[in-house]
Protein backbone atom coordinates (compact mmCIF):
# COMPACT_ATOMS: atom_id res chain seq x y z
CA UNK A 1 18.49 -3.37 -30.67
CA UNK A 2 18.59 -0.02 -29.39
CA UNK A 3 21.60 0.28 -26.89
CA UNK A 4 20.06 2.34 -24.07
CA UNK A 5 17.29 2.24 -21.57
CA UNK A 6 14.43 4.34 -19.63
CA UNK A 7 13.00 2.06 -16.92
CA UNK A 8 10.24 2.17 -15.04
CA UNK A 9 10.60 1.29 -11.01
CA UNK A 10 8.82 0.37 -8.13
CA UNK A 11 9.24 -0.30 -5.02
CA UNK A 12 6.57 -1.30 -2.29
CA UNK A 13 7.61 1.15 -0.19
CA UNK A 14 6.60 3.83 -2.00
CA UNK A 15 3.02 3.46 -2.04
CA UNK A 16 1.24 4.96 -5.46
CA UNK A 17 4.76 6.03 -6.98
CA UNK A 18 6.99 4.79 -9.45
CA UNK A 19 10.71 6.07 -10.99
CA UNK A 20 10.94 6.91 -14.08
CA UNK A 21 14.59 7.30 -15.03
CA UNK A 22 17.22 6.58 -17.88
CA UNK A 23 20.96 4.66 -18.58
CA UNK A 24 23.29 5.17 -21.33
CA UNK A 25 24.12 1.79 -20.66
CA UNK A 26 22.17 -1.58 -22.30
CA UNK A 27 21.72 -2.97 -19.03
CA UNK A 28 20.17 -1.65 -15.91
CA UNK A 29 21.72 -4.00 -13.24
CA UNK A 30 24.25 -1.65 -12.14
CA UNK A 31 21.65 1.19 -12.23
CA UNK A 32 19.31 -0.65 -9.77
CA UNK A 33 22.13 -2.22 -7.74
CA UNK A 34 23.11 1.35 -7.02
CA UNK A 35 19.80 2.26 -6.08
CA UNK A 36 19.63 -0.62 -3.82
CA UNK A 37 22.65 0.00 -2.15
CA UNK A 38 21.10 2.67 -0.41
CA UNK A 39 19.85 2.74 3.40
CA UNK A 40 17.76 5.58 2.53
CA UNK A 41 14.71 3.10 1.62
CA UNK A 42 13.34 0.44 3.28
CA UNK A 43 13.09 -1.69 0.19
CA UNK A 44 14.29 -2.71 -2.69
CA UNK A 45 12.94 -1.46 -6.23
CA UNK A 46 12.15 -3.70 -9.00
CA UNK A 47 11.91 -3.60 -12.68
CA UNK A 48 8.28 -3.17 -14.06
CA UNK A 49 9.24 -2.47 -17.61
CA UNK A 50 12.28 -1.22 -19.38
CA UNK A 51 12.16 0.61 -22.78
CA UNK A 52 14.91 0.13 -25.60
CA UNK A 53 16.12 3.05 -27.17
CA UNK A 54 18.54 5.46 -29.09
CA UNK A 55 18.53 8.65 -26.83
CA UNK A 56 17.31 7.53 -23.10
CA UNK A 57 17.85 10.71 -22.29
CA UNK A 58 15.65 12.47 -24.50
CA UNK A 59 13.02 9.93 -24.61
CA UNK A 60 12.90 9.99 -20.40
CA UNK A 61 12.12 13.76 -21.35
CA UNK A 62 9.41 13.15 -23.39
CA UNK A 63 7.46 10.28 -21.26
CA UNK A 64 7.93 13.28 -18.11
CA UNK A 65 6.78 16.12 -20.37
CA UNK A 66 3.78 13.76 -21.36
CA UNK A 67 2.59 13.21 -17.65
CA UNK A 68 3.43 16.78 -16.72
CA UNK A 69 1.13 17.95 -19.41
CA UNK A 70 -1.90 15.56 -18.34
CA UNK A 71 -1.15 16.47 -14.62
CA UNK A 72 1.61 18.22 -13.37
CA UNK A 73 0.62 17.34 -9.85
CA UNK A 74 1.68 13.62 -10.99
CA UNK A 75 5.27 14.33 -10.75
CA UNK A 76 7.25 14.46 -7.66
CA UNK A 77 8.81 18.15 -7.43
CA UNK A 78 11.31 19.46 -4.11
CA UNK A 79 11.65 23.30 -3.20
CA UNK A 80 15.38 23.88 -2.47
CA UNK A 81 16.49 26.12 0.48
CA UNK A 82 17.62 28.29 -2.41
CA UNK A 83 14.27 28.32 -3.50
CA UNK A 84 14.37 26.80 -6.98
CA UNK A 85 12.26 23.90 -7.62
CA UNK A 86 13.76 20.45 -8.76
CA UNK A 87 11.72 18.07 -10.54
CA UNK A 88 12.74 14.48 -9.50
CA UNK A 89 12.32 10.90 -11.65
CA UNK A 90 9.06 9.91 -9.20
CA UNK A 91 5.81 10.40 -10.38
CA UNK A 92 2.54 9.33 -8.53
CA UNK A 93 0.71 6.86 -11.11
CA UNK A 94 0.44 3.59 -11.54
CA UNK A 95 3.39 1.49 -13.62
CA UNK A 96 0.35 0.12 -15.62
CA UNK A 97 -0.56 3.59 -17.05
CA UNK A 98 3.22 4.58 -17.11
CA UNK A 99 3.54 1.10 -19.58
CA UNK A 100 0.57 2.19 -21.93
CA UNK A 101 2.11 6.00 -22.14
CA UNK A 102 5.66 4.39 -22.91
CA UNK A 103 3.85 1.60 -25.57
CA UNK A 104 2.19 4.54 -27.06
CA UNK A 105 5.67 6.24 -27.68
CA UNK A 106 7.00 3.01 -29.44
CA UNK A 107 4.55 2.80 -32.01
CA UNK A 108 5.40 6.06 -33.36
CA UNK A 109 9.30 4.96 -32.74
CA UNK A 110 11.43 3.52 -35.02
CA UNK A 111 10.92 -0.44 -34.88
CA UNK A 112 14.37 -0.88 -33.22
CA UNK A 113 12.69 0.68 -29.84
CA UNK A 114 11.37 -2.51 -27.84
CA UNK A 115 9.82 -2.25 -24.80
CA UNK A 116 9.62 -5.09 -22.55
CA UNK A 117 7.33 -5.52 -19.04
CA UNK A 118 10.22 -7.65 -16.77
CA UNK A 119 7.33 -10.09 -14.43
CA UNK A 120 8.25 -9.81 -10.80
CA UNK A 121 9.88 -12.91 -8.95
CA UNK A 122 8.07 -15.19 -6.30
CA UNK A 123 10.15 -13.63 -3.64
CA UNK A 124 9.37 -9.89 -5.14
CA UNK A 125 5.24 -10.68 -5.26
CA UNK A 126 5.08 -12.31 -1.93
CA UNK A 127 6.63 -8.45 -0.49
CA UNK A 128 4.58 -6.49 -2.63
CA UNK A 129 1.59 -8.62 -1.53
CA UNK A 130 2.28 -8.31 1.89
CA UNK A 131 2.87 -4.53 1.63
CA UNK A 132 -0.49 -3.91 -0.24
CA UNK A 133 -2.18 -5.89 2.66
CA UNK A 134 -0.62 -3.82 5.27
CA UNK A 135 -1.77 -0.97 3.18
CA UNK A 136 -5.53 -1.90 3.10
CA UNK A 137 -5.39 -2.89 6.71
CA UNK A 138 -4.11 1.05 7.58
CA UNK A 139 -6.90 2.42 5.21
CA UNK A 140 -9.75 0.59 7.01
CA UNK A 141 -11.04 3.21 9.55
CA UNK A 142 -10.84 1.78 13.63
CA UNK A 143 -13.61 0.04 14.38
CA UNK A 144 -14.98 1.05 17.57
CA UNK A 145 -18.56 0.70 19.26
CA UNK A 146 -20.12 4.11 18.41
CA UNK A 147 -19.06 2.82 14.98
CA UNK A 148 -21.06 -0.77 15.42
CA UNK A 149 -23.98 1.45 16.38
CA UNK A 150 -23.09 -0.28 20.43
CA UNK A 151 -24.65 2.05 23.46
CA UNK A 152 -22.77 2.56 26.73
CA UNK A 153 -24.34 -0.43 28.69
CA UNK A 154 -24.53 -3.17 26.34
CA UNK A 155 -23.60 -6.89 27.28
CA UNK A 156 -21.58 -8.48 24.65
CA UNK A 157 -21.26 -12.46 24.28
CA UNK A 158 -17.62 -14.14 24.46
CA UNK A 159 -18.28 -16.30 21.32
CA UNK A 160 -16.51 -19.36 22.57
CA UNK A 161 -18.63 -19.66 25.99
CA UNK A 162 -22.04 -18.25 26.15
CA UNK A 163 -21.50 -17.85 29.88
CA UNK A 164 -18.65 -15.22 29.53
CA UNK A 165 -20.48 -11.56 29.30
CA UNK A 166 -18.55 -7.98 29.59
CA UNK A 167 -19.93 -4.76 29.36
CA UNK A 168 -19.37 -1.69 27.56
CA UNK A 169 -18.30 1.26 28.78
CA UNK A 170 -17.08 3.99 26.49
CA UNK A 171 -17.87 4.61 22.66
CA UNK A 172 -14.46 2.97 21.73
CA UNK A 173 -13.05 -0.19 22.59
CA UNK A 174 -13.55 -0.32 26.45
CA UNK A 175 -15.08 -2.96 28.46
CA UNK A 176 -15.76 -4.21 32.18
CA UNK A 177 -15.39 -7.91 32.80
CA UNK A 178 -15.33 -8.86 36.66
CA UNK A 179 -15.00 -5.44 37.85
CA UNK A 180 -12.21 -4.68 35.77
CA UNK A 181 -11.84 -2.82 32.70
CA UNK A 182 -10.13 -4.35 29.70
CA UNK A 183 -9.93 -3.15 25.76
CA UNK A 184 -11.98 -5.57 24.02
CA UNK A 185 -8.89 -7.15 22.27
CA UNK A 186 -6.80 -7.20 25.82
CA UNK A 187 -9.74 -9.10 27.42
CA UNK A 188 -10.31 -11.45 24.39
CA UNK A 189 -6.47 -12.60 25.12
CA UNK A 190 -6.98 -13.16 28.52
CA UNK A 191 -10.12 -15.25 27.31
CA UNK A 192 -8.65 -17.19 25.27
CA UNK A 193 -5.30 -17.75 27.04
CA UNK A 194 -2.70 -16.48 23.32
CA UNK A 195 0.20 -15.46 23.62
CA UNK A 196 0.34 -11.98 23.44
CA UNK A 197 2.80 -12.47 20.07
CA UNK A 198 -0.76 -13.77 18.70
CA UNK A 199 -2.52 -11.00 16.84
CA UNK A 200 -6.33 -10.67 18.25
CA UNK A 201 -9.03 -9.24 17.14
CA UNK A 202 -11.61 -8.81 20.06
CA UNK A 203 -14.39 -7.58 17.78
CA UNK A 204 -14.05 -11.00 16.19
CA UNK A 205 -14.39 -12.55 19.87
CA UNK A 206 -17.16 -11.36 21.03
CA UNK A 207 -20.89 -10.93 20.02
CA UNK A 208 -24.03 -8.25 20.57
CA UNK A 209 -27.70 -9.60 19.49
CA UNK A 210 -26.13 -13.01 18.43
CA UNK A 211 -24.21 -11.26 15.98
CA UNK A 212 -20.04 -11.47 15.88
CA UNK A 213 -18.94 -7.69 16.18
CA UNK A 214 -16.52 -7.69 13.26
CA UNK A 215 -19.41 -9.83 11.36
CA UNK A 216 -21.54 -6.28 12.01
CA UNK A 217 -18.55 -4.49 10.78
CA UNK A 218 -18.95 -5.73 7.64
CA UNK A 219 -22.71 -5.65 7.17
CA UNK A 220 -22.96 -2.17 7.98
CA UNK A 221 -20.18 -1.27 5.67
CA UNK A 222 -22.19 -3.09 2.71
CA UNK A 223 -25.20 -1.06 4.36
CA UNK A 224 -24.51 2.36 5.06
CA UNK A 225 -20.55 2.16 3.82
CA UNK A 226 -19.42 3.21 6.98
């Protein structure tokens, strides 16, 4: 086998970008242990794939040459005070595509190249599974009333007590409930007596025509993707 290695990295930090780099060594534990090390990220990178080879060097080269001549906007690149540019080992593209442009190298390699995809541990995919959902929480737009197509005016239902009626008041997230004004989520703790360490959604408390706010959410989004 060949006796050095150009890795691909990720890192769930990083959202949409993975390292490319290279060792002259045939192992990249000290390489990532280094990286690690560092209190300059968050979290730790991982190992997607790692490719085999004679000359890391010159075959990390090639792979960045390859993306910078589909897109050059792919790789990550820092203007210096001095002015110059420096290319760095990120590149924003998916570790997937980065596998199929390094598997595409290989077969016209010599057959001592091996390439090898390293599966992420239990510990790795429950953090990169959290991260994503954070992610697609933060691109979901705020939901707010004007959004929910809600006037000024309009009595919303407490869904746990048909009794229980507040009223909005602005096109965002405000509501009057004996005379006082509450966000919709504030009120729907007082409601329902949580802790305020309990997350609460108060578009999921409450209702307008018999219909759960955050269930309107997501018809109208099927509807009019809103």
């Amino acid at each position: 086998m060949a006796k050095e290695i150009v890795y691909i990295l990720t890192n769930p930090s990083l959202n949409g970008w993975i390292k490319i780099g290279f060792t002259a060594k045939d192992d990249i534990t000290d390489r990532l242990n280094a990286l690690n090390n560092s209190e300059a990220i968050p979290l730790d990178f991982r190992v997607y794939a790692v490719l085999y080879c004679d000359n890391a060097h010159k075959t990390e080269g090639l792979i960045h040459d390859l993306f910078d001549n589909i897109n050059p906007e792919l790789h990550a690149i820092e203007q210096r005070a001095n002015g110059k540019m420096r290319k760095k080992e990120f590149f924003q593209i998916s570790p997937e595509k980065a596998y199929e442009v390094m598997d595409t190298i290989v077969k016209f390699a010599p057959e001592k190249y091996e390439l090898v995809i390293e599966k992420a541990t239990k510990e790795q995919q429950e953090i990169e599974n959290i991260v994503e959902e954070v992610s697609q929480k933060e691109k979901r737009t705020r939901t707010t009333f004007k959004m929910l197509g809600i006037p000024i005016g309009a009595e919303l239902v407490f869904s746990k007590d048909s009794n229980v009626k507040c009223i909005v008041v602005d096109e965002i997230n405000t509501v009057k409930y004996n005379d006082e004004e509450f966000s919709i989520s504030n009120l729907a703790w007082k409601l329902t007596g949580r802790s305020r360490d309990t997350g609460v959604n108060g578009f999921y408390e409450f209702l307008y025509e018999d219909e759960r706010l955050w269930d309107r959410r997501m018809r109208l989004e099927t509807e009019c993707n809103i």
